[in-house]
N, C-alpha and C. Protein backbone atom coordinates (compact mmCIF):
# COMPACT_ATOMS: atom_id res chain seq x y z
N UNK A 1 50.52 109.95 79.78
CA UNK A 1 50.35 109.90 78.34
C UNK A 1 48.86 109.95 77.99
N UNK A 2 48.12 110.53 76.75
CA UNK A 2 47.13 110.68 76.53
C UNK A 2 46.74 109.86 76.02
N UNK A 3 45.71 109.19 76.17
CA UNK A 3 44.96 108.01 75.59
C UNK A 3 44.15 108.66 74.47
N UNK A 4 44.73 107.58 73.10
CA UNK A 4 44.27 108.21 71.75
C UNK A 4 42.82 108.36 71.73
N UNK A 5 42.31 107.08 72.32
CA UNK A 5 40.70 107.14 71.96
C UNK A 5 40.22 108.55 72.78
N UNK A 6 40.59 109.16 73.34
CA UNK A 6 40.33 110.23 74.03
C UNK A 6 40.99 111.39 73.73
N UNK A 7 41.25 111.41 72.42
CA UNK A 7 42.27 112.63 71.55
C UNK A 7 41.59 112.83 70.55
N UNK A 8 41.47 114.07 70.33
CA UNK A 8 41.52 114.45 68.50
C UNK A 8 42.14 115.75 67.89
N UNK A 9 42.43 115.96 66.90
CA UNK A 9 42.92 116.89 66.62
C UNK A 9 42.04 117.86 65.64
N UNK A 10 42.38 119.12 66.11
CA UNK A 10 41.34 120.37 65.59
C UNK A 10 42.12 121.58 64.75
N UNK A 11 41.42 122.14 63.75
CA UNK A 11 42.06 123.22 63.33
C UNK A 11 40.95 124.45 64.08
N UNK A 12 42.14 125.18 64.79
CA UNK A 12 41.93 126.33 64.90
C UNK A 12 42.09 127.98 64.75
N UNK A 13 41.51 128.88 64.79
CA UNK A 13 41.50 130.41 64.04
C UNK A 13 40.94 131.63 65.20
N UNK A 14 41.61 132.50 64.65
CA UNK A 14 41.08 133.66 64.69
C UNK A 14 39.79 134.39 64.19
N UNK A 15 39.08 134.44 64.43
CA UNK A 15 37.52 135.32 62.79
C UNK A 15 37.88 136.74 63.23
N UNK A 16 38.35 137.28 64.09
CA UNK A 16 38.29 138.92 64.75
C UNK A 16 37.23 138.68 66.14
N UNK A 17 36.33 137.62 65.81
CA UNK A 17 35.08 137.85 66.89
C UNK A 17 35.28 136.87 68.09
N UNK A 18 36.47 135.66 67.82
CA UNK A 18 37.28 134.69 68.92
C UNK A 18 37.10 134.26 68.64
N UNK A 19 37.50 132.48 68.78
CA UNK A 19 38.40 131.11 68.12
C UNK A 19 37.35 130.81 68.08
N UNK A 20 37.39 130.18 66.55
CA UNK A 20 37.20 129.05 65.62
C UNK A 20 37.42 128.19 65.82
N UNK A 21 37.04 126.79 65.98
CA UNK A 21 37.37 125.27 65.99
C UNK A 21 36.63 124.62 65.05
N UNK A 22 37.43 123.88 64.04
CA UNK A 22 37.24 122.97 62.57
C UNK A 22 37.42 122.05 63.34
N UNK A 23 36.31 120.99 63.00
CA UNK A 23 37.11 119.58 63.36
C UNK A 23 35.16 118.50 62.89
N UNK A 24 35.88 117.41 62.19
CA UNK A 24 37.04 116.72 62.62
C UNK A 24 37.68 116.85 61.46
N UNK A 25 39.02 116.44 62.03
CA UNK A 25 40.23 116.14 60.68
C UNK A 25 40.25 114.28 60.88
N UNK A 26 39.82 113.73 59.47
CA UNK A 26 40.20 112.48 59.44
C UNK A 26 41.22 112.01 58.98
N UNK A 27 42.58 112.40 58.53
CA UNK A 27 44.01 112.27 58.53
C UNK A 27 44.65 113.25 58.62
N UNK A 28 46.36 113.50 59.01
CA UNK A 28 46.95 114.31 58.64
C UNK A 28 48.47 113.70 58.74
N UNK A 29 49.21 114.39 57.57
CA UNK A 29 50.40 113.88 57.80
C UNK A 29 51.55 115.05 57.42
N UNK A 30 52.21 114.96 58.66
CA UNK A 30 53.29 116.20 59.02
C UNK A 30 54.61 115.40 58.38
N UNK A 31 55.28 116.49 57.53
CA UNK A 31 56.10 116.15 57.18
C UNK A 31 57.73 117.48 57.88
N UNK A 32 58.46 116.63 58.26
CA UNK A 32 59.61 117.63 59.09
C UNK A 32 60.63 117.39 58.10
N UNK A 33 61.25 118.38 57.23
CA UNK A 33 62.09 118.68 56.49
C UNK A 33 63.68 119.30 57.48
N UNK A 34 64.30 118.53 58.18
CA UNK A 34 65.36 119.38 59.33
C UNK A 34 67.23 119.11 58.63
N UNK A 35 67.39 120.06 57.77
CA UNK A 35 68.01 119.72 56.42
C UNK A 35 69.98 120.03 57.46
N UNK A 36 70.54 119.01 57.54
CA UNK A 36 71.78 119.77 57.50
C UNK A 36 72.59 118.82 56.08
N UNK A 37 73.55 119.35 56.38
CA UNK A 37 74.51 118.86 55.50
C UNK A 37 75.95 119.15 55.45
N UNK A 38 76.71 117.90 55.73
CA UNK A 38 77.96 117.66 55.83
C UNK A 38 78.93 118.23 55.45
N UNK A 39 80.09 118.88 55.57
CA UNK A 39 81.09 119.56 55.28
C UNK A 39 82.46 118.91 55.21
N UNK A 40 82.64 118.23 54.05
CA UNK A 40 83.96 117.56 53.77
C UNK A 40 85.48 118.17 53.13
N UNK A 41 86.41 118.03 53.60
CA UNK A 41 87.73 118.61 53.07
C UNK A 41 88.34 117.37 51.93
N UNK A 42 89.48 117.27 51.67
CA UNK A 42 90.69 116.56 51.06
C UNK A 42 91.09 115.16 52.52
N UNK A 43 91.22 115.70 53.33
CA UNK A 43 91.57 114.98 54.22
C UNK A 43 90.94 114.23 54.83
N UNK A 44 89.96 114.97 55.66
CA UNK A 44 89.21 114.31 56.44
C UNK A 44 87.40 114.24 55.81
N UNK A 45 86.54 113.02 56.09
CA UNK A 45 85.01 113.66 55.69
C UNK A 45 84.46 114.08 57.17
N UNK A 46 83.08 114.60 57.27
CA UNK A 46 82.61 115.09 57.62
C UNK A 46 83.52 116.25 59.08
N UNK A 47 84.10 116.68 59.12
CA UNK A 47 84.87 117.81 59.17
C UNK A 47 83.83 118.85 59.95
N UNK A 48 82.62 119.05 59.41
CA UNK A 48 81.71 120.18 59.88
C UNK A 48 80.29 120.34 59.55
N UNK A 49 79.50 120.98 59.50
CA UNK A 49 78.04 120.49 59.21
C UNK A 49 77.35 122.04 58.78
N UNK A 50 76.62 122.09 57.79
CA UNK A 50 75.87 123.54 57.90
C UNK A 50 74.37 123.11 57.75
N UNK A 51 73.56 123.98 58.98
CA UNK A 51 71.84 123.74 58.82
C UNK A 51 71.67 124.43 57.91
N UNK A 52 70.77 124.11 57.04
CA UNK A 52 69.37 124.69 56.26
C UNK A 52 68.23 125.21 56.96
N UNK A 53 67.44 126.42 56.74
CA UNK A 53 66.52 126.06 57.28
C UNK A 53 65.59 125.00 57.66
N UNK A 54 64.54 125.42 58.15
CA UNK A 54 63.85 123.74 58.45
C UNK A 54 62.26 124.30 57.55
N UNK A 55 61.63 123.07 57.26
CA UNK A 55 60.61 123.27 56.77
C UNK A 55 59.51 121.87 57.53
N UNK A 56 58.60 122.48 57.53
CA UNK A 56 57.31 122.20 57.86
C UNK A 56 55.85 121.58 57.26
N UNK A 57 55.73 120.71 56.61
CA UNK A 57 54.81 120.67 55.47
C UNK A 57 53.71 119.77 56.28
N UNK A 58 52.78 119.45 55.10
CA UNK A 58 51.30 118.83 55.54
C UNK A 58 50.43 118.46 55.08
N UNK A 59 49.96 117.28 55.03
CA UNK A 59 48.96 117.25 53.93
C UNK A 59 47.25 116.36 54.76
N UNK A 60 46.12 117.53 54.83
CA UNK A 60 45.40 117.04 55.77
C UNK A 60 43.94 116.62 54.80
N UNK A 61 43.54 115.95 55.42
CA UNK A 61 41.91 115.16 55.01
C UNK A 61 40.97 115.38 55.84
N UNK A 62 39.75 115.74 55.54
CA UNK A 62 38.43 116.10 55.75
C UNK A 62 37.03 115.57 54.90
N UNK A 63 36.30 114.96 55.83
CA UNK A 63 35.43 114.75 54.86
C UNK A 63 34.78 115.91 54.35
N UNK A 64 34.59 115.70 52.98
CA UNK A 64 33.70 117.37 52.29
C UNK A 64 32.07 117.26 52.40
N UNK A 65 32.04 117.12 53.47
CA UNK A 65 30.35 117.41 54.16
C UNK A 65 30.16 118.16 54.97
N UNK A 66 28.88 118.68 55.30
CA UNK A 66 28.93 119.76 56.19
C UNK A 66 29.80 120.66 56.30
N UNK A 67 30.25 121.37 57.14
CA UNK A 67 30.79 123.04 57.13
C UNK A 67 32.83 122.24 56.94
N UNK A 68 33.05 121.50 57.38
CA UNK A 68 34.48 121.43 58.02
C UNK A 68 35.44 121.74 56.53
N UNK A 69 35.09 121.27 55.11
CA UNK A 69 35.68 121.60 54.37
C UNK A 69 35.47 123.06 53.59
N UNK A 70 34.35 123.50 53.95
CA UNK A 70 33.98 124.85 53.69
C UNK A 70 34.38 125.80 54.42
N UNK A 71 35.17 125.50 55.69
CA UNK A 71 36.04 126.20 56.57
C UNK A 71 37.13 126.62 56.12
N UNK A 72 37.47 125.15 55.57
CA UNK A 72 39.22 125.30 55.36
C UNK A 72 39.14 125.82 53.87
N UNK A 73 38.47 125.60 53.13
CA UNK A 73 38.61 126.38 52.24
C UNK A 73 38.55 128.17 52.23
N UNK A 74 37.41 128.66 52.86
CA UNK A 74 37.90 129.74 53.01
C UNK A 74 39.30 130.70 53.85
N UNK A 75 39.44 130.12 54.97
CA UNK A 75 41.39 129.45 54.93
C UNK A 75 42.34 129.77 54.31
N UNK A 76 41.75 129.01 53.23
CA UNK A 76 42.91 128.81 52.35
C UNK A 76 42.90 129.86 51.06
N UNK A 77 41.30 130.40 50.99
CA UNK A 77 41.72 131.85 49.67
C UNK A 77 41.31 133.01 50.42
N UNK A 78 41.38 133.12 51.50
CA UNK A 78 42.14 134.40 52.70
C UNK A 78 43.50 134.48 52.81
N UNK A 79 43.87 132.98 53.04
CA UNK A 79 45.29 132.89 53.08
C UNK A 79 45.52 133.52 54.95
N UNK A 80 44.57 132.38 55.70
CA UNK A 80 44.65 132.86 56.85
C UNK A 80 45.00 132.05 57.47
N UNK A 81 45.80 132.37 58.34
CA UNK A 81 46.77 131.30 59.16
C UNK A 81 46.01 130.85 60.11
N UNK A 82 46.23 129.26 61.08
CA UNK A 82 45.57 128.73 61.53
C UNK A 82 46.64 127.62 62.48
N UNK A 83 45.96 127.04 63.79
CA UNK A 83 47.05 126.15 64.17
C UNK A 83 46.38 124.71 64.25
N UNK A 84 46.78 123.82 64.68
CA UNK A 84 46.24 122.23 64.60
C UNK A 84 46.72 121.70 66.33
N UNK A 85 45.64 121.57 66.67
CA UNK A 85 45.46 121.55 68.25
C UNK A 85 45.14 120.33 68.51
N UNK A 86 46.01 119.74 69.55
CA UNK A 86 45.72 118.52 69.73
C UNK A 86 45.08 118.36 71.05
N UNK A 87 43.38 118.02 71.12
CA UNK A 87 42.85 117.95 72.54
C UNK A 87 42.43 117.47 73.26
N UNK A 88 42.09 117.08 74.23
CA UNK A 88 41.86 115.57 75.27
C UNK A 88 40.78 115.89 75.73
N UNK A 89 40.11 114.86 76.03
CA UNK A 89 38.64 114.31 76.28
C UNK A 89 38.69 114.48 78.07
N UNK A 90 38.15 115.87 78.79
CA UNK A 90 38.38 115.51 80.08
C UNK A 90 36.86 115.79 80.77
N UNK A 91 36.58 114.78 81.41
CA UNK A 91 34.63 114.29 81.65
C UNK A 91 34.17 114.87 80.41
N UNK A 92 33.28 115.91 80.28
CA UNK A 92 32.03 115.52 78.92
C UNK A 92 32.92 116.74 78.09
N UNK A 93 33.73 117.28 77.99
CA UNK A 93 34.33 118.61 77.70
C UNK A 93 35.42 117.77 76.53
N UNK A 94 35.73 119.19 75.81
CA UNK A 94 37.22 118.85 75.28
C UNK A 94 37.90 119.96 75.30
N UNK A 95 39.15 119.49 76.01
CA UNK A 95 40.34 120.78 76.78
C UNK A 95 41.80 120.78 76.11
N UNK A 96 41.98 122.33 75.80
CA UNK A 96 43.18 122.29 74.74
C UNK A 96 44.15 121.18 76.16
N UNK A 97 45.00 120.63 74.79
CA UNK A 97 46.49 119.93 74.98
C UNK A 97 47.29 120.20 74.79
N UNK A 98 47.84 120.57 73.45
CA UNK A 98 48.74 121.03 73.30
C UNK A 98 48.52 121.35 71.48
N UNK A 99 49.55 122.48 71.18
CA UNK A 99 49.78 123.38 69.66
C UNK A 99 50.64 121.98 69.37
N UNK A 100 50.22 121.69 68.25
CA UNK A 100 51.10 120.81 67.43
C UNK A 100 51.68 121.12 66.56
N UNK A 101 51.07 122.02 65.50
CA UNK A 101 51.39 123.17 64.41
C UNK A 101 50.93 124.37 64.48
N UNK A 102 51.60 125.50 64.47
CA UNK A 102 51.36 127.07 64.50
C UNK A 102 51.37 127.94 63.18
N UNK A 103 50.69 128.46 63.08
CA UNK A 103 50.67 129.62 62.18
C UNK A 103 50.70 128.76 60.71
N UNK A 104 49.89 128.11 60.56
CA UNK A 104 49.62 127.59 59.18
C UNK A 104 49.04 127.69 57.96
N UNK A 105 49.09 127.44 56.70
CA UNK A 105 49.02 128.75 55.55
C UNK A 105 48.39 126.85 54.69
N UNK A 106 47.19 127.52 54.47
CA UNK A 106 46.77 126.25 52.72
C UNK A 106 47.35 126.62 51.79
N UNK A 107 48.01 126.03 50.92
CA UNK A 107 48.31 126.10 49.58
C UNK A 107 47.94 125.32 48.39
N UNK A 108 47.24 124.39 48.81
CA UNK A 108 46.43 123.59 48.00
C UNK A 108 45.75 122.80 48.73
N UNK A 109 44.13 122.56 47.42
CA UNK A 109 43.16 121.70 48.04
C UNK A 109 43.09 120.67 46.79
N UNK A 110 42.36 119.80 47.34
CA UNK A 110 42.48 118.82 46.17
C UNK A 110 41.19 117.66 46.86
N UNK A 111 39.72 118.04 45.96
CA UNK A 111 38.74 117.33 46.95
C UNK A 111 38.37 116.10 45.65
N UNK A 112 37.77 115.42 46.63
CA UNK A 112 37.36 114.06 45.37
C UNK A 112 35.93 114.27 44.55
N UNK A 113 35.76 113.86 43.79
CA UNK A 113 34.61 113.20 43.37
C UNK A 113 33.90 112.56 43.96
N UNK A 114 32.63 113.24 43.56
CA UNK A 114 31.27 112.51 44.32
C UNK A 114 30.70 111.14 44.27
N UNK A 115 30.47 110.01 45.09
CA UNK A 115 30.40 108.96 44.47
C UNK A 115 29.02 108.59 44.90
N UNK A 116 28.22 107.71 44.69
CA UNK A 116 27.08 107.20 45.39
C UNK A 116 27.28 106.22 46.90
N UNK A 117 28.65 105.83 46.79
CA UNK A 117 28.75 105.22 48.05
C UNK A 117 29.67 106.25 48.88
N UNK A 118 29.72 106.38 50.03
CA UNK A 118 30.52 106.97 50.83
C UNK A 118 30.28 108.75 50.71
N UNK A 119 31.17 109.05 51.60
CA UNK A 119 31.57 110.39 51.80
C UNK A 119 32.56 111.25 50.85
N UNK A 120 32.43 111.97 50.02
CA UNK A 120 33.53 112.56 49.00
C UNK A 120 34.41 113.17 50.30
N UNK A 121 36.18 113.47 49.89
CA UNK A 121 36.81 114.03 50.94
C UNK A 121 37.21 115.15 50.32
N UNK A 122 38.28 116.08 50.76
CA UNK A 122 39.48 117.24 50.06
C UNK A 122 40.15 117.21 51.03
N UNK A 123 41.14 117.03 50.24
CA UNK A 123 42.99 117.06 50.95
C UNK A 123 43.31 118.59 50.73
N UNK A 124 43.25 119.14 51.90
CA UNK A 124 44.49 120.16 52.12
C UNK A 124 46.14 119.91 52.36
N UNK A 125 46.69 121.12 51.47
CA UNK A 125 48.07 121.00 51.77
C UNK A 125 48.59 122.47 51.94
N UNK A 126 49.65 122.17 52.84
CA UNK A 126 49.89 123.60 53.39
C UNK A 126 51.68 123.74 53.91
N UNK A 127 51.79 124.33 55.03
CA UNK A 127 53.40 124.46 55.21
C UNK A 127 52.85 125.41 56.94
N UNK A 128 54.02 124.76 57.93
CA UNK A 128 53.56 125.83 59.06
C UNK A 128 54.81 126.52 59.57
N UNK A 129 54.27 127.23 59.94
CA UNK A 129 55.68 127.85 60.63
C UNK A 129 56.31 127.69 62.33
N UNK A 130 55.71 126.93 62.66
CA UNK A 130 56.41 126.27 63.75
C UNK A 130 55.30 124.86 63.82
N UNK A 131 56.14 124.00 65.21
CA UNK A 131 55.28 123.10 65.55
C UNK A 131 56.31 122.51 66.89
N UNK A 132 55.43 121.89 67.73
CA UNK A 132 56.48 121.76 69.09
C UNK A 132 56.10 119.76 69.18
N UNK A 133 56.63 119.35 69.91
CA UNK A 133 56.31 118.05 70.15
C UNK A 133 56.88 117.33 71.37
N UNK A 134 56.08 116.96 72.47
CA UNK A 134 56.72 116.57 73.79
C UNK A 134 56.46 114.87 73.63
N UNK A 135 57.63 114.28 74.45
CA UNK A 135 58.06 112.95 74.13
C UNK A 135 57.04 112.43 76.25
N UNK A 136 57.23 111.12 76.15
CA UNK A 136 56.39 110.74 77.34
C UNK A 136 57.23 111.09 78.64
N UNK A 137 58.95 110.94 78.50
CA UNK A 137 59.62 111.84 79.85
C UNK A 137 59.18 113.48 80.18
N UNK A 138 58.58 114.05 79.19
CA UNK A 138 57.85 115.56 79.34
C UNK A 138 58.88 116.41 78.74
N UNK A 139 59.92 115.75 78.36
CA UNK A 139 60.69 116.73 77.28
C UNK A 139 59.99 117.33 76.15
N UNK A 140 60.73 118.34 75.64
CA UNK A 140 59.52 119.16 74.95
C UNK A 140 60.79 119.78 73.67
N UNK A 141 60.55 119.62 72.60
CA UNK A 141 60.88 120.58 71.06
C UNK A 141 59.99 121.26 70.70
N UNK A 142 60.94 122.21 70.40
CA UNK A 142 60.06 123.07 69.45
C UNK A 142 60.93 123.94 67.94
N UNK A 143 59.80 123.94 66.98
CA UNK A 143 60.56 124.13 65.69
C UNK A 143 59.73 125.53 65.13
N UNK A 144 60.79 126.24 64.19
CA UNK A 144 60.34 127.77 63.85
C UNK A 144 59.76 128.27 64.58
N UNK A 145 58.30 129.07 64.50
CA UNK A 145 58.16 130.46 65.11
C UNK A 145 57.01 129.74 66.42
């Protein structure tokens, strides 16, 4: 298992000229939409089940200093997809781990106000089209593309 203090998570891209790495991200929160729904008769309930697609959502934080929110903003009015890489600290290096979210699209930003104390942030929000997730037996899911 990966030891958190030795984790972080990165957005990464394509430019045409080879990968991009944004980081840091100081929150993010994945939301898994995995919709079925029950199929009841006269007689009996649940009888049968039909999936929905699945949906993928997200809503991430950055402080708005330096380049990392000026990244994702352009991102986001390209409308260029991007994945969220989760990567481990191995001696002085940091080595991909694993795709957490794939092919991801901004659809809204939403940055704060400037204050005299602290760091102003902007929340991105977006939707991905896949994302995989392995449990500590090494089992492994994976969702959409």
């Amino acid at each position: 298992m990966a030891d958190w203090k030795d984790t972080r998570l990165v957005v990464t891209y394509n430019d045409g000229t080879g990968d991009v790495e944004v980081s840091p991200i100081e929150t993010i929160a994945p939301s898994f939409a995995l919709n079925a729904e029950a199929i009841h008769s006269i007689e009996k309930t649940h009888c049968g089940v039909v999936y929905t697609p699945q949906a993928i959502t997200f809503s991430m934080t950055v402080k708005a200093i330096g380049d990392v929110a000026a990244k994702l903003t352009v991102l986001a009015l390209n409308g260029m997809p991007f994945d969220v890489v989760l990567k481990e600290k191995v001696g002085d290096d940091w080595s991909f781990a694993n795709v957490v979210m794939s092919d991801c699209i901004i659809t809204s930003c939403v940055p704060t106000t400037a204050t005299p104390s602290g760091a102003p942030t902007a929340t991105f929000s977006g939707f991905s089209m896949g994302a995989s997730a392995q449990a500590n037996d090494q089992t492994q899911a994976r969702v959409g593309a």
